[in-house]
PDB file of N, CA and C in Angstrom:
ATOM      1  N   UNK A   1       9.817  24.758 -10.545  1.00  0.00           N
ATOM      2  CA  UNK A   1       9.883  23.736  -9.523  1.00  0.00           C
ATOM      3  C   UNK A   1       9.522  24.347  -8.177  1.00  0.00           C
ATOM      4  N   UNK A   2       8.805  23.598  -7.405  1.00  0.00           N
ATOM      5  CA  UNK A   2       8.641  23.909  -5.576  1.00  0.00           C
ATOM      6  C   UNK A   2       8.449  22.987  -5.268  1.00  0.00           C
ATOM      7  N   UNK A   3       8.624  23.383  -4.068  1.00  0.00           N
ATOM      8  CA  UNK A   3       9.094  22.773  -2.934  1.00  0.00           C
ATOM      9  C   UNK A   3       7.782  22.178  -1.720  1.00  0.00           C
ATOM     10  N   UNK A   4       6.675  22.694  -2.648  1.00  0.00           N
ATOM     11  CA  UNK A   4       5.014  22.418  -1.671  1.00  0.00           C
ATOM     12  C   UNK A   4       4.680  20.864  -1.815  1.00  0.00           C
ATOM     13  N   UNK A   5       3.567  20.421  -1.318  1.00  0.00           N
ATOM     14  CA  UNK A   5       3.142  19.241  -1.551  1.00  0.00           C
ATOM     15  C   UNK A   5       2.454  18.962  -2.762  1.00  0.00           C
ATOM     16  N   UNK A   6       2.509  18.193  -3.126  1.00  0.00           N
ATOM     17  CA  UNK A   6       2.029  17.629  -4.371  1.00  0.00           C
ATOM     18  C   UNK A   6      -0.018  17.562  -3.988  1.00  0.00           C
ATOM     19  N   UNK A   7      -0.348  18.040  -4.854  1.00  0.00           N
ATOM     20  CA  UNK A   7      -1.669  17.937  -4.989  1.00  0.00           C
ATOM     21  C   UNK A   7      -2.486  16.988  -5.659  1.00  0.00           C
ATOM     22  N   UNK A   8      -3.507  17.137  -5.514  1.00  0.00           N
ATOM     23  CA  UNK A   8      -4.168  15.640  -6.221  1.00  0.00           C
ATOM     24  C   UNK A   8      -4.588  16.253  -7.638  1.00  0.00           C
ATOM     25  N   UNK A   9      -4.470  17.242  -8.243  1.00  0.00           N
ATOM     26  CA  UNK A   9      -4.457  17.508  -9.687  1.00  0.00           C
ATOM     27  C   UNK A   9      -3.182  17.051 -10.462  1.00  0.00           C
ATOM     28  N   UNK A  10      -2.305  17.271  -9.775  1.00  0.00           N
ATOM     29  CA  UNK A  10      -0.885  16.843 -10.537  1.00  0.00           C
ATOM     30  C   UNK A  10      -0.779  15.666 -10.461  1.00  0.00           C
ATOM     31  N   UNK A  11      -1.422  14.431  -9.494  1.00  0.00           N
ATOM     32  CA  UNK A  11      -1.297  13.546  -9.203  1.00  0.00           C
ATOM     33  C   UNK A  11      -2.050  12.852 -10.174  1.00  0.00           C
ATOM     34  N   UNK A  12      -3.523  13.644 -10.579  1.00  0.00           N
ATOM     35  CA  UNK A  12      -4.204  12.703 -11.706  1.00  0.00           C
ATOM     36  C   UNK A  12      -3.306  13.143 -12.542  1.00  0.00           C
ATOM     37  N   UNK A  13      -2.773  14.266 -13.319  1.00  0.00           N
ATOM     38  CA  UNK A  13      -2.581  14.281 -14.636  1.00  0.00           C
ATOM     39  C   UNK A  13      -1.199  13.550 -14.200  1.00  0.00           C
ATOM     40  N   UNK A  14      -0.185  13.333 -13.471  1.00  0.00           N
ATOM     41  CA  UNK A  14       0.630  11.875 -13.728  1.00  0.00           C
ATOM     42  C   UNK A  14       0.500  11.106 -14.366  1.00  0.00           C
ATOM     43  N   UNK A  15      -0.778  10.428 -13.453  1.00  0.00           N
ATOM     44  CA  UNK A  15      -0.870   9.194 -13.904  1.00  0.00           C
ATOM     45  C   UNK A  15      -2.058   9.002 -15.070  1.00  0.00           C
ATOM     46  N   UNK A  16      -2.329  10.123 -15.459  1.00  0.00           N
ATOM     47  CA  UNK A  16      -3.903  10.254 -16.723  1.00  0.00           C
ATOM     48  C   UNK A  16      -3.278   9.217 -18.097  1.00  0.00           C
ATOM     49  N   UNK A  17      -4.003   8.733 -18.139  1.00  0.00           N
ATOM     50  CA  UNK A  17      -3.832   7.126 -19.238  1.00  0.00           C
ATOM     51  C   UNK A  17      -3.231   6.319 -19.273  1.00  0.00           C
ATOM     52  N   UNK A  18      -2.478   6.184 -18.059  1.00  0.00           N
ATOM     53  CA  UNK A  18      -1.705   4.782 -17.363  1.00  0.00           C
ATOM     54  C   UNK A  18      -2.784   3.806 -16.877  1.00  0.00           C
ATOM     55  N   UNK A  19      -2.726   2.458 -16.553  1.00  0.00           N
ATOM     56  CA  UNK A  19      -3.867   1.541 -15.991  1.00  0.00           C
ATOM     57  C   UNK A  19      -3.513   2.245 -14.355  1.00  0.00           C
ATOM     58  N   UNK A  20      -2.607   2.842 -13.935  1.00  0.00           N
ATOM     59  CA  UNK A  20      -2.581   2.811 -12.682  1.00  0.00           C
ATOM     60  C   UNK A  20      -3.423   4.130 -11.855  1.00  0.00           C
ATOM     61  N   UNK A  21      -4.000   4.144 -10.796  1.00  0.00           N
ATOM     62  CA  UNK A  21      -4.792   5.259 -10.665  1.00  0.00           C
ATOM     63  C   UNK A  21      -3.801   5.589  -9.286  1.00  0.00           C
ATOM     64  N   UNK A  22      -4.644   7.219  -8.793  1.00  0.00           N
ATOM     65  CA  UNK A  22      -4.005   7.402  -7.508  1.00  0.00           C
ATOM     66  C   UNK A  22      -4.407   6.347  -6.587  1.00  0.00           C
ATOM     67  N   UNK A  23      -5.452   5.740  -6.295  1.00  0.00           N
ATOM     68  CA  UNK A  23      -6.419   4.805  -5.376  1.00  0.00           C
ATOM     69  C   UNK A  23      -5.500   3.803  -5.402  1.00  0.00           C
ATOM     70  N   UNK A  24      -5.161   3.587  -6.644  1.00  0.00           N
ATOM     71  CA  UNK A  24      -4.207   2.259  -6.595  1.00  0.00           C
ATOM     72  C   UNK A  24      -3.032   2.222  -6.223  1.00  0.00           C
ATOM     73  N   UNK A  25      -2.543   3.168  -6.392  1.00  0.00           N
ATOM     74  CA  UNK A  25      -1.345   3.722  -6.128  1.00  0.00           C
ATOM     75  C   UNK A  25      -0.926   3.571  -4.580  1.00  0.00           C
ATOM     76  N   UNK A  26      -1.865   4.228  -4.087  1.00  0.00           N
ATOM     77  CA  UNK A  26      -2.039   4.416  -2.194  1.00  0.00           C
ATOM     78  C   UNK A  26      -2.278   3.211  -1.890  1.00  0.00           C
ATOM     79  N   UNK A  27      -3.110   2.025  -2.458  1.00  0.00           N
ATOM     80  CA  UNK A  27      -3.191   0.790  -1.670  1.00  0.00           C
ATOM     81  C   UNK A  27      -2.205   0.070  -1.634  1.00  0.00           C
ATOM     82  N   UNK A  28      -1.419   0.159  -3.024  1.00  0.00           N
ATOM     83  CA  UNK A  28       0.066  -0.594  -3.291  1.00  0.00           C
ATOM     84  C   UNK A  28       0.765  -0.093  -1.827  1.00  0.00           C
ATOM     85  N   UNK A  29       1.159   1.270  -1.874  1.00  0.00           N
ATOM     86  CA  UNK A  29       1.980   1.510  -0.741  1.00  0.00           C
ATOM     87  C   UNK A  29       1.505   1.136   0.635  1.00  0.00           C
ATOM     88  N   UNK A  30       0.485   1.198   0.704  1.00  0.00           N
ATOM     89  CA  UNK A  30       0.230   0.827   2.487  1.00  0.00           C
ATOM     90  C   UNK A  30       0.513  -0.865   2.177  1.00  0.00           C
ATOM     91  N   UNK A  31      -0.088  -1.903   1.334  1.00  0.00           N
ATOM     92  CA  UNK A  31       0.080  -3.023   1.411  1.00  0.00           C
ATOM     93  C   UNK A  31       1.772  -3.036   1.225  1.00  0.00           C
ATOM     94  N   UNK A  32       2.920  -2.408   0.610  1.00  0.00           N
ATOM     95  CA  UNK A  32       3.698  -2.643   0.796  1.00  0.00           C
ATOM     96  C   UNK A  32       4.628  -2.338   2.317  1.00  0.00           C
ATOM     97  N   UNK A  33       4.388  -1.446   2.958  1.00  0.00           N
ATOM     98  CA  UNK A  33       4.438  -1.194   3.786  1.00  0.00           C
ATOM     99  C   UNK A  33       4.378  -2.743   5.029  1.00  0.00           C
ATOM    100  N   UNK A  34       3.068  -2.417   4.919  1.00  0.00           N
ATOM    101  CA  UNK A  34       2.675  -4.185   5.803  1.00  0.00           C
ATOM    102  C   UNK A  34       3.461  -5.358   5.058  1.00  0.00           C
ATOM    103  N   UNK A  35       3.910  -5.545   3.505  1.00  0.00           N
ATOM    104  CA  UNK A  35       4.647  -6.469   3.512  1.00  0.00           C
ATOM    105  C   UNK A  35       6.083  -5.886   4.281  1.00  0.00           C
ATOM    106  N   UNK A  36       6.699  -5.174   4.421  1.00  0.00           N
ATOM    107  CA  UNK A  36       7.830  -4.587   4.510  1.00  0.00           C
ATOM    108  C   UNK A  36       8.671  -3.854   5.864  1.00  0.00           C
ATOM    109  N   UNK A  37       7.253  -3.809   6.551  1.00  0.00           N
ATOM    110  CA  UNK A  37       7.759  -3.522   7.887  1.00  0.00           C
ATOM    111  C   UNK A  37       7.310  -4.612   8.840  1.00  0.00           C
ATOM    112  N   UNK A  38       5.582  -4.966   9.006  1.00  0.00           N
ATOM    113  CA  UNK A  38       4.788  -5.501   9.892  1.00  0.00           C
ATOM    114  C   UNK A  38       3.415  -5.561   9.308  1.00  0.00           C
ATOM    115  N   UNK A  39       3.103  -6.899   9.537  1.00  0.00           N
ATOM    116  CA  UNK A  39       1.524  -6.372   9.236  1.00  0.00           C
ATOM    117  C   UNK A  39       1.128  -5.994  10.336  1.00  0.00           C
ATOM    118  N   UNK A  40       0.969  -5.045  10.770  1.00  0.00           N
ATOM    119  CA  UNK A  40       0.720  -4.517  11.981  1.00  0.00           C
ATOM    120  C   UNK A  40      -0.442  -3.488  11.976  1.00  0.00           C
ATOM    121  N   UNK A  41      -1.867  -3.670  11.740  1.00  0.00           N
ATOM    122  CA  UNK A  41      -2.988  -2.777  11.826  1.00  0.00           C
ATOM    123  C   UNK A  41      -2.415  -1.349  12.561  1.00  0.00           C
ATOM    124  N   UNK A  42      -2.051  -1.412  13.944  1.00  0.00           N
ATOM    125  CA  UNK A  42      -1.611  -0.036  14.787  1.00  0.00           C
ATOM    126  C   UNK A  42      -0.800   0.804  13.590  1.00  0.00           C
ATOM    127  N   UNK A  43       0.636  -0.025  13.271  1.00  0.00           N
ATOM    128  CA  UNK A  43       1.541   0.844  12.273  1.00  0.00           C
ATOM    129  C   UNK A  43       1.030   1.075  11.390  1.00  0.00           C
ATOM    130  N   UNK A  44      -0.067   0.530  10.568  1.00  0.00           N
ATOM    131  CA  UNK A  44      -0.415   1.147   9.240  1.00  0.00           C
ATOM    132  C   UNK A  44      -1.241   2.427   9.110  1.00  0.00           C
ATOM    133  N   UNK A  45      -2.155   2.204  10.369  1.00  0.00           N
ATOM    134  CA  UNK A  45      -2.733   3.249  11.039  1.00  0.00           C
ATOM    135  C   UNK A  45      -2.292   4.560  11.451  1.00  0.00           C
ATOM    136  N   UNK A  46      -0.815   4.662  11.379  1.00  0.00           N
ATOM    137  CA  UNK A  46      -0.309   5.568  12.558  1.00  0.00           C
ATOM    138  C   UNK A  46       0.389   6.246  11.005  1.00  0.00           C
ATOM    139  N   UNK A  47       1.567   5.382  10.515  1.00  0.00           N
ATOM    140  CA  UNK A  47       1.901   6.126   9.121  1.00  0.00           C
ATOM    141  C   UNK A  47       1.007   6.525   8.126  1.00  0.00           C
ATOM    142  N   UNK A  48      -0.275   6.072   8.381  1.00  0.00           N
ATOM    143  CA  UNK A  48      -0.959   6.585   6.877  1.00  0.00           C
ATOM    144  C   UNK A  48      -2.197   6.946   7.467  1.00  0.00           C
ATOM    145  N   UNK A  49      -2.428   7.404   8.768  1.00  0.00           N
ATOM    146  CA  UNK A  49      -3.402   8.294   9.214  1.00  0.00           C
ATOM    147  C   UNK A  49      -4.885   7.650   8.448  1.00  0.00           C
ATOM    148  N   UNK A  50      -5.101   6.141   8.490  1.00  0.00           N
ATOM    149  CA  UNK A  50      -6.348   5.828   7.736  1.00  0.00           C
ATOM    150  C   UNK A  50      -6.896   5.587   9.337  1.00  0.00           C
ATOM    151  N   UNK A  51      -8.759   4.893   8.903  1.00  0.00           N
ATOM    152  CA  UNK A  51      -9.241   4.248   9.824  1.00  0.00           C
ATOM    153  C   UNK A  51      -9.156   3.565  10.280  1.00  0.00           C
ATOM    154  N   UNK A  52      -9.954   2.526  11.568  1.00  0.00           N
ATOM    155  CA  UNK A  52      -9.371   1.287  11.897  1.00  0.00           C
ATOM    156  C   UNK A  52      -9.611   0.353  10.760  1.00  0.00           C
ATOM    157  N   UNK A  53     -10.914  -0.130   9.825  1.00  0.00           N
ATOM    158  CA  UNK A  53     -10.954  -1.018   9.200  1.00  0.00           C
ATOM    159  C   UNK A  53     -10.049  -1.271   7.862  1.00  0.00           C
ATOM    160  N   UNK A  54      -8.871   0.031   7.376  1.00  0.00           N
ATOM    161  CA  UNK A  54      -8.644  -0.019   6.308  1.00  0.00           C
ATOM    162  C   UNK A  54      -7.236  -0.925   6.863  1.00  0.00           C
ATOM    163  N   UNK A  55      -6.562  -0.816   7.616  1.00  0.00           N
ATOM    164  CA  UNK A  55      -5.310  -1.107   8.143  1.00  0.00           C
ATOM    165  C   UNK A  55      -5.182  -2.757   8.779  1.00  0.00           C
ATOM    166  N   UNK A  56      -6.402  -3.138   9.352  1.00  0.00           N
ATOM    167  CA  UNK A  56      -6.659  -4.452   9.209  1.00  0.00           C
ATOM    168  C   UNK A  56      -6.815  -5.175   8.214  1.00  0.00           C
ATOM    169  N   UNK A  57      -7.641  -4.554   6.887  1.00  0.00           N
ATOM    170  CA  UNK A  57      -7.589  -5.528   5.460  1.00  0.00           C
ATOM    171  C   UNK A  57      -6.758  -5.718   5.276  1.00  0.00           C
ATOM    172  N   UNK A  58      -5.396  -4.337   5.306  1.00  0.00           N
ATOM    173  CA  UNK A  58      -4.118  -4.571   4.316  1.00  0.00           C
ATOM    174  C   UNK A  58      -3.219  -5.798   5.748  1.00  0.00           C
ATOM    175  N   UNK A  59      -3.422  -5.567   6.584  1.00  0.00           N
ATOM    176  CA  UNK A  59      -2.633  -6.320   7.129  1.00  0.00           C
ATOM    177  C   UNK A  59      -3.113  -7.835   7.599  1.00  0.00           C
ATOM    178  N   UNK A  60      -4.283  -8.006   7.429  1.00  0.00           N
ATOM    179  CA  UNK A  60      -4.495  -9.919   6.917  1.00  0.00           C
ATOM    180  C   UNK A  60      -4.051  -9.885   5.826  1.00  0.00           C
ATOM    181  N   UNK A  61      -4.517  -8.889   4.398  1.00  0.00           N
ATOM    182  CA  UNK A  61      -4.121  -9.412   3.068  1.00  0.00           C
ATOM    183  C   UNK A  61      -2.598  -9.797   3.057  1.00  0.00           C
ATOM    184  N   UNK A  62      -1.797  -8.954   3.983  1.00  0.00           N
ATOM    185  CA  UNK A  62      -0.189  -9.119   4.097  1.00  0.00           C
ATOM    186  C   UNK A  62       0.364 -10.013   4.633  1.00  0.00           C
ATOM    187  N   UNK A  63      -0.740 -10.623   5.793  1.00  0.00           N
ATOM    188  CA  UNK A  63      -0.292 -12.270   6.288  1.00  0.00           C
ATOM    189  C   UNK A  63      -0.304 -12.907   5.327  1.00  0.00           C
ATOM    190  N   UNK A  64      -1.685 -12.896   4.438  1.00  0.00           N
ATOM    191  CA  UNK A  64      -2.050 -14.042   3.595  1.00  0.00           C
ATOM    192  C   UNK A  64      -0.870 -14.316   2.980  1.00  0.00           C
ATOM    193  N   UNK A  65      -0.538 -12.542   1.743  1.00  0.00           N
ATOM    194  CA  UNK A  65       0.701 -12.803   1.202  1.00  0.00           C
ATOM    195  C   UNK A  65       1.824 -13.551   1.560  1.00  0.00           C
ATOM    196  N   UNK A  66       2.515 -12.941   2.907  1.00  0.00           N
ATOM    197  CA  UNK A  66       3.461 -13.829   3.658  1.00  0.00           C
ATOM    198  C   UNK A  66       3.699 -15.232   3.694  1.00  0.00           C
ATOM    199  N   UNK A  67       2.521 -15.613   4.330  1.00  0.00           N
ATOM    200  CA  UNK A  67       2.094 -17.435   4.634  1.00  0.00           C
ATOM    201  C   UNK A  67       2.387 -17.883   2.980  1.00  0.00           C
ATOM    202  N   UNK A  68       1.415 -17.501   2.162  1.00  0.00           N
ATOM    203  CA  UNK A  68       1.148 -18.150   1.022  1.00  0.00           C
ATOM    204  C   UNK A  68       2.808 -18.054   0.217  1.00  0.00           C
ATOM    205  N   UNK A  69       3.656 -17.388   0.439  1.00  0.00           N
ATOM    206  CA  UNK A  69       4.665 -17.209  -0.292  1.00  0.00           C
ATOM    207  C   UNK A  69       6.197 -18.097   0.189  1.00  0.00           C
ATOM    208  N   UNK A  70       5.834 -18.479   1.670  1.00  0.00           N
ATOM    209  CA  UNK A  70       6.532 -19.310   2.480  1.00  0.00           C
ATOM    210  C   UNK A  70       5.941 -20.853   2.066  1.00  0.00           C
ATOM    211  N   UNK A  71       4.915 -20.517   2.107  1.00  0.00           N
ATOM    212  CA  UNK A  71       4.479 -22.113   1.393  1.00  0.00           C
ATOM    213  C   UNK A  71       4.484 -22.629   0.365  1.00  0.00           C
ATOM    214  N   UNK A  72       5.046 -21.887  -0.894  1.00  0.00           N
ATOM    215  CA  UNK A  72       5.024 -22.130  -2.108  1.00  0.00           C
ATOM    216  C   UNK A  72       6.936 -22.386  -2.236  1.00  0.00           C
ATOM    217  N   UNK A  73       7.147 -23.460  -2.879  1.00  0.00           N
ATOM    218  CA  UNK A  73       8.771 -23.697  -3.195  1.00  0.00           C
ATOM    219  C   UNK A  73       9.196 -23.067  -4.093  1.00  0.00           C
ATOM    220  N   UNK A  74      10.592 -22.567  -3.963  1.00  0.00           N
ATOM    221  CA  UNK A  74      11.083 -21.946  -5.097  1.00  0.00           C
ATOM    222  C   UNK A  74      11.444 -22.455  -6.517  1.00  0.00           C
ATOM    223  N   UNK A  75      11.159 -22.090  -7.625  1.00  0.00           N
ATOM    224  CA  UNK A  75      11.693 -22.970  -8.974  1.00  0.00           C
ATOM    225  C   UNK A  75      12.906 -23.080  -8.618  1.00  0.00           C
ATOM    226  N   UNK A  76      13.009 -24.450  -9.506  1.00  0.00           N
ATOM    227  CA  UNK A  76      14.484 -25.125  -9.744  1.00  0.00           C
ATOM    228  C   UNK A  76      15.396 -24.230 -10.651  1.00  0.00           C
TER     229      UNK A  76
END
């Protein structure tokens, strides 16, 4: 066991023959993030050190989510 950062070799063989990839993995978390804190382009930007355009997708896609989930009624 250590105590270093996890590398992206250990990271594929994790997840090696799961449907889930690292790529996917990282978008889940930033979109959860924007559901979970703010959709806030600046904050997504700032915790996950991406560009400007990646932090704006996830955070309309996170309005959309939002809106669309407020507008839908809960089952009986």
């Amino acid at each position: 066991m250590e105590t270093s950062p996890v590398g992206k070799l250990w990271g594929t063989n994790a997840v090696r023959g799961l449907t889930a990839t690292l790529e996917r993995l990282r978008i889940d978390r930033q979109l959860e993030e924007a559901l979970t804190r703010s959709p806030d382009p600046l904050h997504l930007a700032g915790v996950f050190g991406i560009d400007d355009k990646t932090p704006i997708r996830h955070a309309n896609a996170a309005r959309h989510l939002l809106q669309t989930a407020a507008e839908t009624p809960e089952p009986a």
